[in-house]
PDB file of N, CA and C in Angstrom:
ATOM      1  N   UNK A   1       0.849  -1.162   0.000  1.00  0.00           N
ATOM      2  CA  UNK A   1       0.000   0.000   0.000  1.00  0.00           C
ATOM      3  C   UNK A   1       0.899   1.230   0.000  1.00  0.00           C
ATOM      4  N   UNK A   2       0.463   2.049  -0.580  1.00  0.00           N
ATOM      5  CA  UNK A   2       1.467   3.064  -0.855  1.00  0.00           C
ATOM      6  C   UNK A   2       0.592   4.596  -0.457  1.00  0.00           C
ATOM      7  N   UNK A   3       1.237   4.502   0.441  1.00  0.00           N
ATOM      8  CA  UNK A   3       0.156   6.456   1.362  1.00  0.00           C
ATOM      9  C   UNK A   3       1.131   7.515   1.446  1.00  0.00           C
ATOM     10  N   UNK A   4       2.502   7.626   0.321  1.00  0.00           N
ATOM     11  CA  UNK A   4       2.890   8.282   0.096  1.00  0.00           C
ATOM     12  C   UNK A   4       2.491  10.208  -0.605  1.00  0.00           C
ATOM     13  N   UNK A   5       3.044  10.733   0.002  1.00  0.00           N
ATOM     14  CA  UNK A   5       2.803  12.383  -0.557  1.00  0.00           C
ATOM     15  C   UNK A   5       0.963  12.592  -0.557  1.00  0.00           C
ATOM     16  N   UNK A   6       0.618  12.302   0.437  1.00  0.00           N
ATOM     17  CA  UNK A   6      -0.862  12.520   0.809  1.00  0.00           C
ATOM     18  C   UNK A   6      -1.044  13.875   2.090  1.00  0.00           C
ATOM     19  N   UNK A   7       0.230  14.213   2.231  1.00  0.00           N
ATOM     20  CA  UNK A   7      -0.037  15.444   3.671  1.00  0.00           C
ATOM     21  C   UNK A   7      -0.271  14.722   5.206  1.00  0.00           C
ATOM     22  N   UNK A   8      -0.452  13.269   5.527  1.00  0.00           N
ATOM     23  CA  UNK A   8      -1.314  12.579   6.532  1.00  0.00           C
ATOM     24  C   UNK A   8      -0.714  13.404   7.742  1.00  0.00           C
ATOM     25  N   UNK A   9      -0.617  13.412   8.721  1.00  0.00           N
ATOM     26  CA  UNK A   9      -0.024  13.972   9.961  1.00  0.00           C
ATOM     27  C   UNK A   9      -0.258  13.114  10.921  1.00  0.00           C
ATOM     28  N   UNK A  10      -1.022  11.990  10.872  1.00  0.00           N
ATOM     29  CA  UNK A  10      -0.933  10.520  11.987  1.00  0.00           C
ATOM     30  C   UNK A  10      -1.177   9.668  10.797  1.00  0.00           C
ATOM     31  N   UNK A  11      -0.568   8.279  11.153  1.00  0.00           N
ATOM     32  CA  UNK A  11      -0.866   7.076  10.163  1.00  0.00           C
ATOM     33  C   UNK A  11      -2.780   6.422  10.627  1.00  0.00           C
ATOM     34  N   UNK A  12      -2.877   6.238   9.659  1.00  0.00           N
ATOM     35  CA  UNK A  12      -4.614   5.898   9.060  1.00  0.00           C
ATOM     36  C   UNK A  12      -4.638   4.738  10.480  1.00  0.00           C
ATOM     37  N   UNK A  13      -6.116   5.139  11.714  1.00  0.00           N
ATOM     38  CA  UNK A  13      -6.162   4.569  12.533  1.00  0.00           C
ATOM     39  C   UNK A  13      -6.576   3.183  12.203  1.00  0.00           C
ATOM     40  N   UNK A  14      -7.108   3.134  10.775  1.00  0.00           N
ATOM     41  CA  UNK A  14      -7.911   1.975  10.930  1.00  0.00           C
ATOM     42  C   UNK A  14      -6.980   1.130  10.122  1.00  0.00           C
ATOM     43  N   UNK A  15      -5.802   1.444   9.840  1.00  0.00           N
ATOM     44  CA  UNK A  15      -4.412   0.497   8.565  1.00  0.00           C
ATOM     45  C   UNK A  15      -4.670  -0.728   9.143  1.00  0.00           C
ATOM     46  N   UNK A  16      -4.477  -0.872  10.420  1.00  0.00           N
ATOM     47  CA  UNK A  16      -4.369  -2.129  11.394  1.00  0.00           C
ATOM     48  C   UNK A  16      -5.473  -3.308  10.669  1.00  0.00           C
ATOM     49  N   UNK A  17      -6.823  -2.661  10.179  1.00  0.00           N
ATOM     50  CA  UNK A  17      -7.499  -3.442   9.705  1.00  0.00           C
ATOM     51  C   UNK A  17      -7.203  -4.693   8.153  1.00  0.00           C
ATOM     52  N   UNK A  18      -5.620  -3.845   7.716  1.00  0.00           N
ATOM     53  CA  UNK A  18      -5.391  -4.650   6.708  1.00  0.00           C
ATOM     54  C   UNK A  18      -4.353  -5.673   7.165  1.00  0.00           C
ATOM     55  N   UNK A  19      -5.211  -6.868   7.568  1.00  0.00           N
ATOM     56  CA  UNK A  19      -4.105  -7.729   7.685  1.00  0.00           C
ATOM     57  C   UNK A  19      -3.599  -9.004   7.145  1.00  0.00           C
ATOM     58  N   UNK A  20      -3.907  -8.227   5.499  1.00  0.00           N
ATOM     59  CA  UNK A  20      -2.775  -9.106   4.516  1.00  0.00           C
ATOM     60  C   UNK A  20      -2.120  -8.296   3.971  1.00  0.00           C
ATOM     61  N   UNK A  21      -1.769  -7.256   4.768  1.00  0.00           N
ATOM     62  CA  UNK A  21      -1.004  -6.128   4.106  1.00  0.00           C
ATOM     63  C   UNK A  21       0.420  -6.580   4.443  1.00  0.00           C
ATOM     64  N   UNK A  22       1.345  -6.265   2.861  1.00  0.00           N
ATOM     65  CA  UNK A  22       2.780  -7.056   3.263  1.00  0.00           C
ATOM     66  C   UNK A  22       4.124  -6.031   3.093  1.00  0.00           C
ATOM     67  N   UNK A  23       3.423  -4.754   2.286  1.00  0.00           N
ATOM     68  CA  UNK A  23       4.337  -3.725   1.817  1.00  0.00           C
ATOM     69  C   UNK A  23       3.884  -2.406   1.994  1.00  0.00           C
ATOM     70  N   UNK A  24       4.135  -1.344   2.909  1.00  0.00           N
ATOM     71  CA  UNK A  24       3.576  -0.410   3.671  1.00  0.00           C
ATOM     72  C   UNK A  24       4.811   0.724   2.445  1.00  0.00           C
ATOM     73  N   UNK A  25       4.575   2.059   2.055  1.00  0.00           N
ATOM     74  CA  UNK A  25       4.866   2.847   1.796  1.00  0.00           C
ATOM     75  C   UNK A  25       4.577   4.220   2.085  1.00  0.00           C
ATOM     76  N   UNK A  26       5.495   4.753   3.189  1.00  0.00           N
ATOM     77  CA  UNK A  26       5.154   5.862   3.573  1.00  0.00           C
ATOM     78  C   UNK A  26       6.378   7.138   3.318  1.00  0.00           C
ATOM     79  N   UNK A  27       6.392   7.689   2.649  1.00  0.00           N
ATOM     80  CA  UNK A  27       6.837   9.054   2.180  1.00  0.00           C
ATOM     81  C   UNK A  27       6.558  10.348   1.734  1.00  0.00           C
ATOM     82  N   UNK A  28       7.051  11.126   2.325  1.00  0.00           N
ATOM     83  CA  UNK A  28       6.521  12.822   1.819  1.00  0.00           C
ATOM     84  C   UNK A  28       5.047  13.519   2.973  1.00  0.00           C
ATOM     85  N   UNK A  29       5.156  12.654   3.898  1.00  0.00           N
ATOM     86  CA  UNK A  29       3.875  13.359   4.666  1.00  0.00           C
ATOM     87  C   UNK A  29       4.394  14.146   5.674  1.00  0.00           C
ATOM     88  N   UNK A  30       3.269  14.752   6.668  1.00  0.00           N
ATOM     89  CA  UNK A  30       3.809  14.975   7.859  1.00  0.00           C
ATOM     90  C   UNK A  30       4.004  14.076   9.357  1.00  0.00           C
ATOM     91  N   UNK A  31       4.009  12.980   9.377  1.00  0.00           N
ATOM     92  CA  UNK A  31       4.420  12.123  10.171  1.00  0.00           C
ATOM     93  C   UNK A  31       5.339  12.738  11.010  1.00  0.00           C
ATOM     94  N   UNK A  32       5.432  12.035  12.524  1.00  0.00           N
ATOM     95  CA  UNK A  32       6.369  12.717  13.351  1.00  0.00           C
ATOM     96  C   UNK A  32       7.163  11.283  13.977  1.00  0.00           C
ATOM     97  N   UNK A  33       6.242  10.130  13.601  1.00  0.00           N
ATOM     98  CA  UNK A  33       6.780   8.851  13.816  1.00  0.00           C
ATOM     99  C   UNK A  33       5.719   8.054  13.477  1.00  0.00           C
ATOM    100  N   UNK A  34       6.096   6.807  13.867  1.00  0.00           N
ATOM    101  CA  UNK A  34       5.287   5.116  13.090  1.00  0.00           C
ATOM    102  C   UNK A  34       4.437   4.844  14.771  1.00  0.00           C
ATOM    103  N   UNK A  35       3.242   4.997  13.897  1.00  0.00           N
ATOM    104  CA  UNK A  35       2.372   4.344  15.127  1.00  0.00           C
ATOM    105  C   UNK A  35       2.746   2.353  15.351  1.00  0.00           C
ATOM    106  N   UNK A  36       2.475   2.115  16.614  1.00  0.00           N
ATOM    107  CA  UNK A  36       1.920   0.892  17.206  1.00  0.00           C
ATOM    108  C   UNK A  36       1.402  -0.008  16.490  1.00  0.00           C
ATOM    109  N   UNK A  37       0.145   0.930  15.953  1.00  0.00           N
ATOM    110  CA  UNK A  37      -0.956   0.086  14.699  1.00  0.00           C
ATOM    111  C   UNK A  37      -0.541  -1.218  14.046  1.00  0.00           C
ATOM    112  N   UNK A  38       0.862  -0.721  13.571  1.00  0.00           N
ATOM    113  CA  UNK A  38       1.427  -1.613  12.584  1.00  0.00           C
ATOM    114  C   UNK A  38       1.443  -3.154  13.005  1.00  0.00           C
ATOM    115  N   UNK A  39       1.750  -2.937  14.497  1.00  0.00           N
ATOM    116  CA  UNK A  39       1.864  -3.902  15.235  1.00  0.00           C
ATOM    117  C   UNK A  39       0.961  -5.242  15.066  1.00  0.00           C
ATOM    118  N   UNK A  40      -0.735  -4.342  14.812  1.00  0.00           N
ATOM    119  CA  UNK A  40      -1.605  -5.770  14.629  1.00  0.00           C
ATOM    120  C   UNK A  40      -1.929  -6.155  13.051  1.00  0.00           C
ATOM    121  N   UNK A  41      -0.271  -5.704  12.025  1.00  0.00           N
ATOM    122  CA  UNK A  41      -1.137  -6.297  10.959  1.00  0.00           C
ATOM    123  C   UNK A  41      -0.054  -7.459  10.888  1.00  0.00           C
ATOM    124  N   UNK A  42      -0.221  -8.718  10.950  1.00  0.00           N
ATOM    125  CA  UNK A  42       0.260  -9.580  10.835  1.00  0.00           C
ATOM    126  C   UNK A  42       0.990  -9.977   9.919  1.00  0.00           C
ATOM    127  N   UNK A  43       1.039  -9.714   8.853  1.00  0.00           N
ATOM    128  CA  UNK A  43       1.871 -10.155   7.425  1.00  0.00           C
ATOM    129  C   UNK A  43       2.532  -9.188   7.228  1.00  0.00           C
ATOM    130  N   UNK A  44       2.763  -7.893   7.409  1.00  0.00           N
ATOM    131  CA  UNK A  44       3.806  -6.640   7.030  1.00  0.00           C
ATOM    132  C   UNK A  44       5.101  -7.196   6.938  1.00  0.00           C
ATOM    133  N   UNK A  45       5.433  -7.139   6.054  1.00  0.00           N
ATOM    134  CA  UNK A  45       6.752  -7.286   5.893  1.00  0.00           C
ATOM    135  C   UNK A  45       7.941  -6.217   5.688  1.00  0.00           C
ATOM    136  N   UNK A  46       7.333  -5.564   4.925  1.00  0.00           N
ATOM    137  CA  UNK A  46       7.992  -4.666   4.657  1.00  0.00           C
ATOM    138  C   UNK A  46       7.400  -2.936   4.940  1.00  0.00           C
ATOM    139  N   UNK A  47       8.554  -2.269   4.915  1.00  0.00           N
ATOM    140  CA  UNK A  47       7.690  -0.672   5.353  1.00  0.00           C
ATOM    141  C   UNK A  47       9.225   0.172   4.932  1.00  0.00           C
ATOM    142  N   UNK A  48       8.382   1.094   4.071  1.00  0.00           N
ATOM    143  CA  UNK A  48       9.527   2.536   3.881  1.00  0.00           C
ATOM    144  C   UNK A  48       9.198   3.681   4.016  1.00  0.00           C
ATOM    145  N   UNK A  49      10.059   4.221   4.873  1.00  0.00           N
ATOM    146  CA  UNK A  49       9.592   5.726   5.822  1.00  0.00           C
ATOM    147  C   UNK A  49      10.603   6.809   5.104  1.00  0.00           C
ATOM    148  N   UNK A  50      10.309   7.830   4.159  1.00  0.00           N
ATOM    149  CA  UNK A  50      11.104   8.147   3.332  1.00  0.00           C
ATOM    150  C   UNK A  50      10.913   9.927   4.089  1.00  0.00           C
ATOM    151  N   UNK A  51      11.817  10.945   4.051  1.00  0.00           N
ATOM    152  CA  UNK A  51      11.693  12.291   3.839  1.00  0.00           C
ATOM    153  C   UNK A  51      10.839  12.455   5.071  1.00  0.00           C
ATOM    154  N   UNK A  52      11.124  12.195   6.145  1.00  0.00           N
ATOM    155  CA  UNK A  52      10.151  13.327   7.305  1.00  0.00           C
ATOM    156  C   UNK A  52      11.334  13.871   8.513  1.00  0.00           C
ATOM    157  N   UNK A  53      10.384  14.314   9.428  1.00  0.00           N
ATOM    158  CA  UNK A  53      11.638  14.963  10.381  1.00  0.00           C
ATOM    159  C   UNK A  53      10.614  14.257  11.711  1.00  0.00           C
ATOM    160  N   UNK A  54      11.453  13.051  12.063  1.00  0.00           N
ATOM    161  CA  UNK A  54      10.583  12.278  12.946  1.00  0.00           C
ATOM    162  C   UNK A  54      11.103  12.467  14.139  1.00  0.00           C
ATOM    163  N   UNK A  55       9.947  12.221  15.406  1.00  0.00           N
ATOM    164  CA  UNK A  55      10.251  12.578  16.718  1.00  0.00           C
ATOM    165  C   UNK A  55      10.746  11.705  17.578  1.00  0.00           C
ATOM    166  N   UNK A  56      10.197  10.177  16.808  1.00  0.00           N
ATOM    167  CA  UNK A  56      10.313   8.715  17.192  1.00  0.00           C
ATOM    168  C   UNK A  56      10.231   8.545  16.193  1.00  0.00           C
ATOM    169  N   UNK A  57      10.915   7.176  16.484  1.00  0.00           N
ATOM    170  CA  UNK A  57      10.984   6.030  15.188  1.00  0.00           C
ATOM    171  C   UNK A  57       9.651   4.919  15.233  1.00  0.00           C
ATOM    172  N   UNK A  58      10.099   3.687  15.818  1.00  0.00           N
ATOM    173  CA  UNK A  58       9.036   3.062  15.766  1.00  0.00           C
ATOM    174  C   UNK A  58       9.004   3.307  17.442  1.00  0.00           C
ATOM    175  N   UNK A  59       8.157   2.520  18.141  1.00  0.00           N
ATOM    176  CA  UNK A  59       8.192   2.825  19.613  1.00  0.00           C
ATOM    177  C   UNK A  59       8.049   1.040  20.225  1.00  0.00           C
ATOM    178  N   UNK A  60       7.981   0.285  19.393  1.00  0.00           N
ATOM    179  CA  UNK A  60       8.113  -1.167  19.808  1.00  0.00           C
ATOM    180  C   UNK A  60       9.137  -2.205  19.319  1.00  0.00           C
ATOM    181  N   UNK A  61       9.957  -2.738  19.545  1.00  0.00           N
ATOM    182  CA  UNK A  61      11.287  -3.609  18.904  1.00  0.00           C
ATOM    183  C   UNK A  61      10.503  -4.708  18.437  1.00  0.00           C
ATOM    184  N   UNK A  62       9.221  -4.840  18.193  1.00  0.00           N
ATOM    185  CA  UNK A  62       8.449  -5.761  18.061  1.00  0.00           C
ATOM    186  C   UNK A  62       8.116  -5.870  16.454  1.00  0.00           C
ATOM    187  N   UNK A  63       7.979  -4.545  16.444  1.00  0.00           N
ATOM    188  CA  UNK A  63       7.398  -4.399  14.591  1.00  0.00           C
ATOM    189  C   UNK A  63       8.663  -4.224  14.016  1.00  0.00           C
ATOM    190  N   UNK A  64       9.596  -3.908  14.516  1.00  0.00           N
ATOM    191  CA  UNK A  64      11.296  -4.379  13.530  1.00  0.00           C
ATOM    192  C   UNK A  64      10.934  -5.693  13.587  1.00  0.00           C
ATOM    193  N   UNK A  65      11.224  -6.311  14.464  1.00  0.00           N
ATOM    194  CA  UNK A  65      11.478  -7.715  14.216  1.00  0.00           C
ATOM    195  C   UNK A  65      11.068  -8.486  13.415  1.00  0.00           C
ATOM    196  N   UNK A  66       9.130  -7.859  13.358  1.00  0.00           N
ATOM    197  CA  UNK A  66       8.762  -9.104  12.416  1.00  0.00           C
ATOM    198  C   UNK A  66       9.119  -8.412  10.807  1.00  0.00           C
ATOM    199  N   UNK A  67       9.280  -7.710  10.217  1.00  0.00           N
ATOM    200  CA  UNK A  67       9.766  -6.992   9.234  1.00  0.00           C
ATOM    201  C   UNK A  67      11.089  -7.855   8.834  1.00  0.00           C
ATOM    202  N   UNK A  68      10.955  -7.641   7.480  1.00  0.00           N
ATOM    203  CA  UNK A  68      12.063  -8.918   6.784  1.00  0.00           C
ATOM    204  C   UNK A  68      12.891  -7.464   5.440  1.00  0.00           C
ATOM    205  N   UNK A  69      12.427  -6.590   5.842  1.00  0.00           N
ATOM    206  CA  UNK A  69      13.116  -4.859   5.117  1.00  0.00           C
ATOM    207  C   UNK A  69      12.388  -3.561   5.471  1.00  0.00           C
ATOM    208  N   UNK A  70      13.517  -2.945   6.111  1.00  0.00           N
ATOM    209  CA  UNK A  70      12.822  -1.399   6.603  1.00  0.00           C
ATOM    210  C   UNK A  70      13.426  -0.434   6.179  1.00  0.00           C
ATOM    211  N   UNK A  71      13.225   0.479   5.428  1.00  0.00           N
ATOM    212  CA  UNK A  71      14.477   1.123   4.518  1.00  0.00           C
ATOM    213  C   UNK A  71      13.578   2.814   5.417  1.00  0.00           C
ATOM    214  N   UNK A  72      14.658   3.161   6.021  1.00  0.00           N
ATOM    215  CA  UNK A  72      14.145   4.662   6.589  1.00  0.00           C
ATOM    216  C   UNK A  72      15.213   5.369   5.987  1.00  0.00           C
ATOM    217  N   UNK A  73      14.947   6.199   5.222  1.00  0.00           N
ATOM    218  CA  UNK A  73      15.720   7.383   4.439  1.00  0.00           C
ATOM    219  C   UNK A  73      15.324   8.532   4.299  1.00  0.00           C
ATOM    220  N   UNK A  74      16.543   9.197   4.631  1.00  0.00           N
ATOM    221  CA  UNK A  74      16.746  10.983   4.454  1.00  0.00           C
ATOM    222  C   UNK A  74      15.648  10.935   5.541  1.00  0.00           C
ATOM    223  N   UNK A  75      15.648  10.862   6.576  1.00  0.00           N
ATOM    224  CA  UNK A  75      14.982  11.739   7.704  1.00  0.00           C
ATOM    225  C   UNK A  75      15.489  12.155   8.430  1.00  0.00           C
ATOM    226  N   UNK A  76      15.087  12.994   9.479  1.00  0.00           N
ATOM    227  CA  UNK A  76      15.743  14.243  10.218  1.00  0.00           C
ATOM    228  C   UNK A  76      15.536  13.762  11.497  1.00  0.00           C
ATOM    229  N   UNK A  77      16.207  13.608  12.400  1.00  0.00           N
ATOM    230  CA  UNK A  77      15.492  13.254  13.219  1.00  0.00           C
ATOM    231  C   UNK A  77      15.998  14.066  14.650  1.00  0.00           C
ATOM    232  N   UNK A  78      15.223  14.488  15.665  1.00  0.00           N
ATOM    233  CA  UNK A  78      15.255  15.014  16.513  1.00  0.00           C
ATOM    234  C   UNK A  78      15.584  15.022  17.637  1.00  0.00           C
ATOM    235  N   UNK A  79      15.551  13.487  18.170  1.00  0.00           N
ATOM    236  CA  UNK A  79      16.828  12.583  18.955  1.00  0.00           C
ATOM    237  C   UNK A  79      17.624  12.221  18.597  1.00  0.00           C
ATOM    238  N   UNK A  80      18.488  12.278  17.681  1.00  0.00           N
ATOM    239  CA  UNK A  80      19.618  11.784  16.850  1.00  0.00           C
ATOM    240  C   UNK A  80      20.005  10.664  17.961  1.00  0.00           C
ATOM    241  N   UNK A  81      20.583  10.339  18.773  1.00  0.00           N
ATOM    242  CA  UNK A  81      21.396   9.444  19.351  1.00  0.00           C
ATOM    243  C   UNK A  81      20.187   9.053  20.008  1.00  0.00           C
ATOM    244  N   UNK A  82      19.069   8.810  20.413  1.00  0.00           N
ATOM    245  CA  UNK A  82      18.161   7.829  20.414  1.00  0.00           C
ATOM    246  C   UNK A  82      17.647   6.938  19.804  1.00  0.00           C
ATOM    247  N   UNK A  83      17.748   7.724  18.540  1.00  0.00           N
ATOM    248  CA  UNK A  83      17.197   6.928  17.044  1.00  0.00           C
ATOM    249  C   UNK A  83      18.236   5.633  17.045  1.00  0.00           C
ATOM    250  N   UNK A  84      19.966   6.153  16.903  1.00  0.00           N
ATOM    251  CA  UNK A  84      20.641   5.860  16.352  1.00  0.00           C
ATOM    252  C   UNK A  84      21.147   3.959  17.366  1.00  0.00           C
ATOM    253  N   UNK A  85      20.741   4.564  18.701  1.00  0.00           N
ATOM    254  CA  UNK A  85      20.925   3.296  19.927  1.00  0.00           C
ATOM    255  C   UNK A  85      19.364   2.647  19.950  1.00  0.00           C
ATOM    256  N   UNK A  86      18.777   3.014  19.045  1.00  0.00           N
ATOM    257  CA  UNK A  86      17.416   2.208  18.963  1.00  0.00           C
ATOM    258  C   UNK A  86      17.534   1.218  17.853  1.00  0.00           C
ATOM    259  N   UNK A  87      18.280   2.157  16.536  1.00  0.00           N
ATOM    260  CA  UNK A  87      18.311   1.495  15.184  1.00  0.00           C
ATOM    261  C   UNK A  87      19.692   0.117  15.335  1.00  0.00           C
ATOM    262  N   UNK A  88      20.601   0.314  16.609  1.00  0.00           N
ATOM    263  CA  UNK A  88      21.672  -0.819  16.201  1.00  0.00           C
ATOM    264  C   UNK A  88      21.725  -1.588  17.690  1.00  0.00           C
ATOM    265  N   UNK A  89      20.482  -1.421  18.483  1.00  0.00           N
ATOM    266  CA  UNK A  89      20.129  -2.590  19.378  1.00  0.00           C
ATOM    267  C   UNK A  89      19.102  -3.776  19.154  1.00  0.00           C
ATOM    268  N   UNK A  90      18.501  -3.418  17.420  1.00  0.00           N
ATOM    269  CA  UNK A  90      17.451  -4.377  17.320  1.00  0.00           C
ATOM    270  C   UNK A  90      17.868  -5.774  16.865  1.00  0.00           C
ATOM    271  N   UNK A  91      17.294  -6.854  17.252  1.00  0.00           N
ATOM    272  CA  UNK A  91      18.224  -8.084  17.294  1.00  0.00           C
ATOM    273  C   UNK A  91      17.792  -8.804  15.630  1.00  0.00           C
ATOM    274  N   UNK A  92      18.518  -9.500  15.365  1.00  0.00           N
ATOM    275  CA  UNK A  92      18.975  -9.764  14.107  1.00  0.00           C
ATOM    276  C   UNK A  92      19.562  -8.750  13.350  1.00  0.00           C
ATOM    277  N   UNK A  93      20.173  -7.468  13.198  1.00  0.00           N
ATOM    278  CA  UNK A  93      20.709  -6.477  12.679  1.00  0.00           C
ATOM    279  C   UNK A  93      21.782  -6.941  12.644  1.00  0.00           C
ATOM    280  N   UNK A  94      22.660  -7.151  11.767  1.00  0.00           N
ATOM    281  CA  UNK A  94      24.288  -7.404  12.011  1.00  0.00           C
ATOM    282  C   UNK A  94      24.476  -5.942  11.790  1.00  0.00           C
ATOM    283  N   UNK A  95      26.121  -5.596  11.926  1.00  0.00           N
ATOM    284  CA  UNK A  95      26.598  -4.326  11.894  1.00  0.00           C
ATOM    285  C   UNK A  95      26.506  -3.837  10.161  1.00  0.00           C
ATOM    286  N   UNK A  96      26.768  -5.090   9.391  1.00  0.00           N
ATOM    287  CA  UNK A  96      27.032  -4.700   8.121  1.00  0.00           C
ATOM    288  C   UNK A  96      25.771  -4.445   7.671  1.00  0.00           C
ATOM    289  N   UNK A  97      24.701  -4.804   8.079  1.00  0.00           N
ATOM    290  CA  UNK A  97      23.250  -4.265   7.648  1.00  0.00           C
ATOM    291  C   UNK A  97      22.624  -3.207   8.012  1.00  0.00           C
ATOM    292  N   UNK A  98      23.462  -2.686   8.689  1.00  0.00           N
ATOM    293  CA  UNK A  98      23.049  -0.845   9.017  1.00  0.00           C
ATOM    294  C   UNK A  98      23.900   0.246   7.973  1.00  0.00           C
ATOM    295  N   UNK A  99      23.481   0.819   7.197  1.00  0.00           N
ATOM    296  CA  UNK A  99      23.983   1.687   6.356  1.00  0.00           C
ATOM    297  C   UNK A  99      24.000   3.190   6.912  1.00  0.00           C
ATOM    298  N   UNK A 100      24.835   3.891   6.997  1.00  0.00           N
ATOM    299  CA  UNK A 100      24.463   5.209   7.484  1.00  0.00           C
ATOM    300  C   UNK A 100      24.985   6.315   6.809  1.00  0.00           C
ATOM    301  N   UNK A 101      24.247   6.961   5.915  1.00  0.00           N
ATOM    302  CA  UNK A 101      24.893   8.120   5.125  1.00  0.00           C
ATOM    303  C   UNK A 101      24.425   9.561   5.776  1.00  0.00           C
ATOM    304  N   UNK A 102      24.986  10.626   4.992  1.00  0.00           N
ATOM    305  CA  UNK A 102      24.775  11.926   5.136  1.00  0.00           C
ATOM    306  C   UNK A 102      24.899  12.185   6.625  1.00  0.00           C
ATOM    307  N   UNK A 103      25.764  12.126   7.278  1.00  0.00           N
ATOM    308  CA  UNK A 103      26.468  12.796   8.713  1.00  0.00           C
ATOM    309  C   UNK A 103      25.791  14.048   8.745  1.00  0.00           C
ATOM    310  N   UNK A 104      26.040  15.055   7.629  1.00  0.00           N
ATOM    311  CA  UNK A 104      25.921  16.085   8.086  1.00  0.00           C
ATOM    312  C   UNK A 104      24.380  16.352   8.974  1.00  0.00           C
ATOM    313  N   UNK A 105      24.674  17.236   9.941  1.00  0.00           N
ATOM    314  CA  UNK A 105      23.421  17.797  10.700  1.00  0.00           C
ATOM    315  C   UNK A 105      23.108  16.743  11.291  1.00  0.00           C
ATOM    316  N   UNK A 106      21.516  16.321  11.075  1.00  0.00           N
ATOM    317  CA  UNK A 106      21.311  15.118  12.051  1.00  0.00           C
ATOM    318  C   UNK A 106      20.291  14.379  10.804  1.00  0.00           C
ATOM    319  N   UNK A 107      20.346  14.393   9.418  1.00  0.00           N
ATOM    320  CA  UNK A 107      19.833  13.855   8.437  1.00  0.00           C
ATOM    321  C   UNK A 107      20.561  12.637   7.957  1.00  0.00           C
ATOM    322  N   UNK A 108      19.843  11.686   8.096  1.00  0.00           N
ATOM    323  CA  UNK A 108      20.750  10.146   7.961  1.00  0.00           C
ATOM    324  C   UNK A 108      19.379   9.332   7.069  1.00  0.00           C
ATOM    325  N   UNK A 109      20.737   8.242   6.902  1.00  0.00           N
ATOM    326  CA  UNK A 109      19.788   7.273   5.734  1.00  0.00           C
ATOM    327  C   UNK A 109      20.136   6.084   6.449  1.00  0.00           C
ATOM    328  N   UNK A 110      18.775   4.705   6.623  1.00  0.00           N
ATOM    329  CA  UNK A 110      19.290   3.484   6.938  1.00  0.00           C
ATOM    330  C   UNK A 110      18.359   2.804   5.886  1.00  0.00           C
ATOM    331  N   UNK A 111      19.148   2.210   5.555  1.00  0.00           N
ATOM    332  CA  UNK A 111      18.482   0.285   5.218  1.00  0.00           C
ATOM    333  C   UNK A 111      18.687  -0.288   5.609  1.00  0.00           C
ATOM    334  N   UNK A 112      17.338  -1.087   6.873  1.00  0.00           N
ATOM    335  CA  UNK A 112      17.753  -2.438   7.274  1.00  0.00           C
ATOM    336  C   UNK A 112      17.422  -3.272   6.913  1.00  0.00           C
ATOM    337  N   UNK A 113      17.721  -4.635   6.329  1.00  0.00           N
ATOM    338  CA  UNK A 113      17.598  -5.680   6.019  1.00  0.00           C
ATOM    339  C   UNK A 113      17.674  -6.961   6.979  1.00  0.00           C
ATOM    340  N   UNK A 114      16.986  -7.936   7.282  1.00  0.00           N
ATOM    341  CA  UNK A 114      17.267  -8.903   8.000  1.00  0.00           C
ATOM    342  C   UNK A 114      16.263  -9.872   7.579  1.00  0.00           C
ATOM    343  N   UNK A 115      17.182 -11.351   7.795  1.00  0.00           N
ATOM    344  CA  UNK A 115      15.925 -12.531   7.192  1.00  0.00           C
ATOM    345  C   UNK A 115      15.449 -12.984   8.333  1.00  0.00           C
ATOM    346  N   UNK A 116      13.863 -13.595   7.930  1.00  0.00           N
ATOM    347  CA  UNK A 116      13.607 -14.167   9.287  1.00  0.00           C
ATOM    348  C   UNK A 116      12.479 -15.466   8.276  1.00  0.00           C
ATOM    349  N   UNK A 117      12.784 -16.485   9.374  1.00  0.00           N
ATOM    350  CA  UNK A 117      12.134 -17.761   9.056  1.00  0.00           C
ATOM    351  C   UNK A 117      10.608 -17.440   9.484  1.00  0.00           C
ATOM    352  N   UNK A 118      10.094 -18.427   8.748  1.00  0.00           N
ATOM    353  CA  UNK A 118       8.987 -18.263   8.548  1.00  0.00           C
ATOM    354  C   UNK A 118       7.949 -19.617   8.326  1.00  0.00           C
TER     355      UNK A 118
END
């Protein structure tokens, strides 16, 4: 599903209801972070959080986990070193699967990748 460049300013309360949803696309809104929600859709696999200036990331190590690709790019983020001890304590992450570009300021890029059985 792709809810990209729509303006949203909270993610759609009722998303949770799609739960054969496997590919989440979120870019260009006003988001300030990833709701919970995500949490009860069971098949998500994937999710990309592109261009915001977020306050939080996700807020549960739960919805990384079940995620098998999370590509968060070019966002700004406002805890910088919260984000950053959130993004390389989640388990299955090896080091080489954290990418981190653009230092400057506090605008960074990750792709995480990780397999998980199934």
């Amino acid at each position: 599903m792709n809810v990209g460049n729509i303006q949203l300013t909270e993610l759609l309360p009722f998303i949770s209801r799609f739960i054969m949803l496997k590919i989440l696309v979120l870019y260009n809104n006003k988001l300030q972070g990833v709701s919970n929600n995500l949490l009860n859709i069971p098949n998500l696999e994937k999710i990309t959080i592109d261009d915001y200036v977020l306050k939080y990331l996700l807020s549960d190590y739960d919805l990384i986990n079940q995620l098998r690709f999370c590509q968060i790019y070019l966002n700004s983020f406002i805890e910088k070193e919260k984000i950053i001890n959130y993004i390389t304590n989640i388990k299955y992450i090896k080091k080489d699967e954290l990418l981190l570009f653009h230092e400057k300021v506090i605008v960074y890029s990750y792709a995480i990748y990780h397999e998980t059985i199934r």
